[in-house]
Protein backbone atom coordinates (compact mmCIF):
# COMPACT_ATOMS: atom_id res chain seq x y z
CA UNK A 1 -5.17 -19.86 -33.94
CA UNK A 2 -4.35 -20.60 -30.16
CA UNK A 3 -0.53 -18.77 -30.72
CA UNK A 4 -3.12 -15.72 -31.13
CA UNK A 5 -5.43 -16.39 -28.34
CA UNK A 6 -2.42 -16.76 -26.57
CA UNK A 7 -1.01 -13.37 -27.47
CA UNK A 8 -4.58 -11.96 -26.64
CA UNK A 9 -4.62 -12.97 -23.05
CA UNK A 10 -1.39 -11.97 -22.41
CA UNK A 11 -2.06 -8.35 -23.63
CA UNK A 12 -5.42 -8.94 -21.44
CA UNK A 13 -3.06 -9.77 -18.13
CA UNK A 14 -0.77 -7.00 -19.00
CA UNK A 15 -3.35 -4.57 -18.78
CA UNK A 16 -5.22 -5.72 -15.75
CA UNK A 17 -2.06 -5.43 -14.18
CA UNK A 18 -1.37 -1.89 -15.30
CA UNK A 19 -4.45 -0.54 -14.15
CA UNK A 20 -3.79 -2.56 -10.65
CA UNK A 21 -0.81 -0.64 -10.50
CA UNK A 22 -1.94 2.80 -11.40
CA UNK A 23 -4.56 2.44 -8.87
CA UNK A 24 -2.49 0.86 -6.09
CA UNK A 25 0.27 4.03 -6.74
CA UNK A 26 0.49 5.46 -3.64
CA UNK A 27 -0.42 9.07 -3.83
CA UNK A 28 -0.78 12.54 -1.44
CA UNK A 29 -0.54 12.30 1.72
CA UNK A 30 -1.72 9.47 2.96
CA UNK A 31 -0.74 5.58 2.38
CA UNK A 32 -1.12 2.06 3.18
CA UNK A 33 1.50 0.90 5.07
CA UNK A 34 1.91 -3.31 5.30
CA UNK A 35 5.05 -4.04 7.78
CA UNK A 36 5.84 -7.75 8.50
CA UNK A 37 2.85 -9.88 9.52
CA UNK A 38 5.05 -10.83 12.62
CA UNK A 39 5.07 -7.20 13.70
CA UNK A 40 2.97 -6.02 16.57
CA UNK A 41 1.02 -2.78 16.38
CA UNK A 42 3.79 -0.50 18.05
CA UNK A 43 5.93 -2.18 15.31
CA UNK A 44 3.93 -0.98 12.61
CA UNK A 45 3.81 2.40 14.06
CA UNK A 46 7.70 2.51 14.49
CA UNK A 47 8.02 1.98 11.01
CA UNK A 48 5.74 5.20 10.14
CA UNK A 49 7.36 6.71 13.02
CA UNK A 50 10.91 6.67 11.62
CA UNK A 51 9.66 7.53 8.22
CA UNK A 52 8.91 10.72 9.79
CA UNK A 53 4.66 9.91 9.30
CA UNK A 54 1.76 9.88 11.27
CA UNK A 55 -0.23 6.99 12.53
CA UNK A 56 -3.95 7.61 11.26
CA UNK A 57 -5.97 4.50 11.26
CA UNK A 58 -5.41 0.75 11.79
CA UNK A 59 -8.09 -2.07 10.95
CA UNK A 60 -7.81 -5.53 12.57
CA UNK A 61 -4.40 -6.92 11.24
CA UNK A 62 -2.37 -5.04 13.36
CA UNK A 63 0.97 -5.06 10.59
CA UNK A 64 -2.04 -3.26 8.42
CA UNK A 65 -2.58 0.63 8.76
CA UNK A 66 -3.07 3.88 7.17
CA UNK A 67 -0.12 6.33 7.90
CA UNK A 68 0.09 10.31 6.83
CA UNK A 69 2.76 12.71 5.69
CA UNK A 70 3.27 15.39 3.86
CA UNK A 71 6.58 15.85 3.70
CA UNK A 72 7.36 14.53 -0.45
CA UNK A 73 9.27 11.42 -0.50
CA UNK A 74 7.00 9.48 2.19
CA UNK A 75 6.81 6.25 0.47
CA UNK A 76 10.22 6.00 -0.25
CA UNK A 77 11.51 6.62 3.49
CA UNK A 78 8.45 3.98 4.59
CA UNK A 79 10.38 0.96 2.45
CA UNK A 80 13.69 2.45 4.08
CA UNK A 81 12.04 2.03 7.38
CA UNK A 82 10.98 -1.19 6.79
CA UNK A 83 7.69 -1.19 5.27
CA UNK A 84 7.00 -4.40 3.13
CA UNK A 85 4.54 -2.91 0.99
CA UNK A 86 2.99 0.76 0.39
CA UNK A 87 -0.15 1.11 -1.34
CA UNK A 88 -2.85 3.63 -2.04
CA UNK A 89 -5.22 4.41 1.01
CA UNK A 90 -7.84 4.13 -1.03
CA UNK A 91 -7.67 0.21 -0.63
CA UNK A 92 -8.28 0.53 2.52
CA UNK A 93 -12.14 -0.14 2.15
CA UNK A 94 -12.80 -0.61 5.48
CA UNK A 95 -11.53 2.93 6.75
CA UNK A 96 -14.27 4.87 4.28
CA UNK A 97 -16.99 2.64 5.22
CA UNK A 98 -16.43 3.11 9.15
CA UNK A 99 -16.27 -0.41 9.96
C-alpha cells in the first residue's frame, strides 16, 4: 500500500507542476523579466534593452520588472541578453493591483 501512495503523490507533484508551468508560460507581449539579483535597475533595463523590449513597470526589487515587445521571439532574445528567468506578467500581482 505505501508503493501506491507513493505513486499517487508523485502523479499529484507532477501535475501541480504542469499547471505552474502552463501558467508561468510567458505569453503576448508582455513578460516578467528576473536579471541577476546583483543587477541595478539600469541593468535590468539593459537586458530588455538589448532584447530589443520596452521597459514598462518595475516593483521594488529593482532586478524585478515587467518588459514589452511585440516583435515574436521576445523571450528567447531576453535569456540571450541575459535574463535569468522570464515568466508570465500575470505574476506580477502587484502591477494589477496598483501597489
Amino acid at each position: 500500500m505505501p508503493a501506491a501512495g507513493v505513486t499517487v503523490s508523485a502523479y499529484f507533484v507532477f501535475s501541480l507542476v504542469l499547471v505552474a508551468a502552463v501558467i508561468a508560460r510567458p505569453s503576448g507581449p508582455f513578460m516578467l523579466v528576473v536579471t541577476s539579483p546583483n543587477q541595478s535597475a539600469e541593468g535590468n533595463m539593459a537586458v530588455i534593452a538589448k532584447a530589443g523590449g520596452r521597459f514598462v513597470w518595475a516593483g521594488r526589487a529593482p532586478w524585478i520588472s515587467v518588459a514589452q515587445s511585440d516583435e515574436p521571439g521576445f523571450a528567447e532574445r531576453l535569456f540571450d541578453a541575459g535574463a535569468y528567468l522570464v515568466l508570465n506578467h500575470d505574476l506580477a500581482v502587484g502591477c494589477r493591483e496598483g501597489k
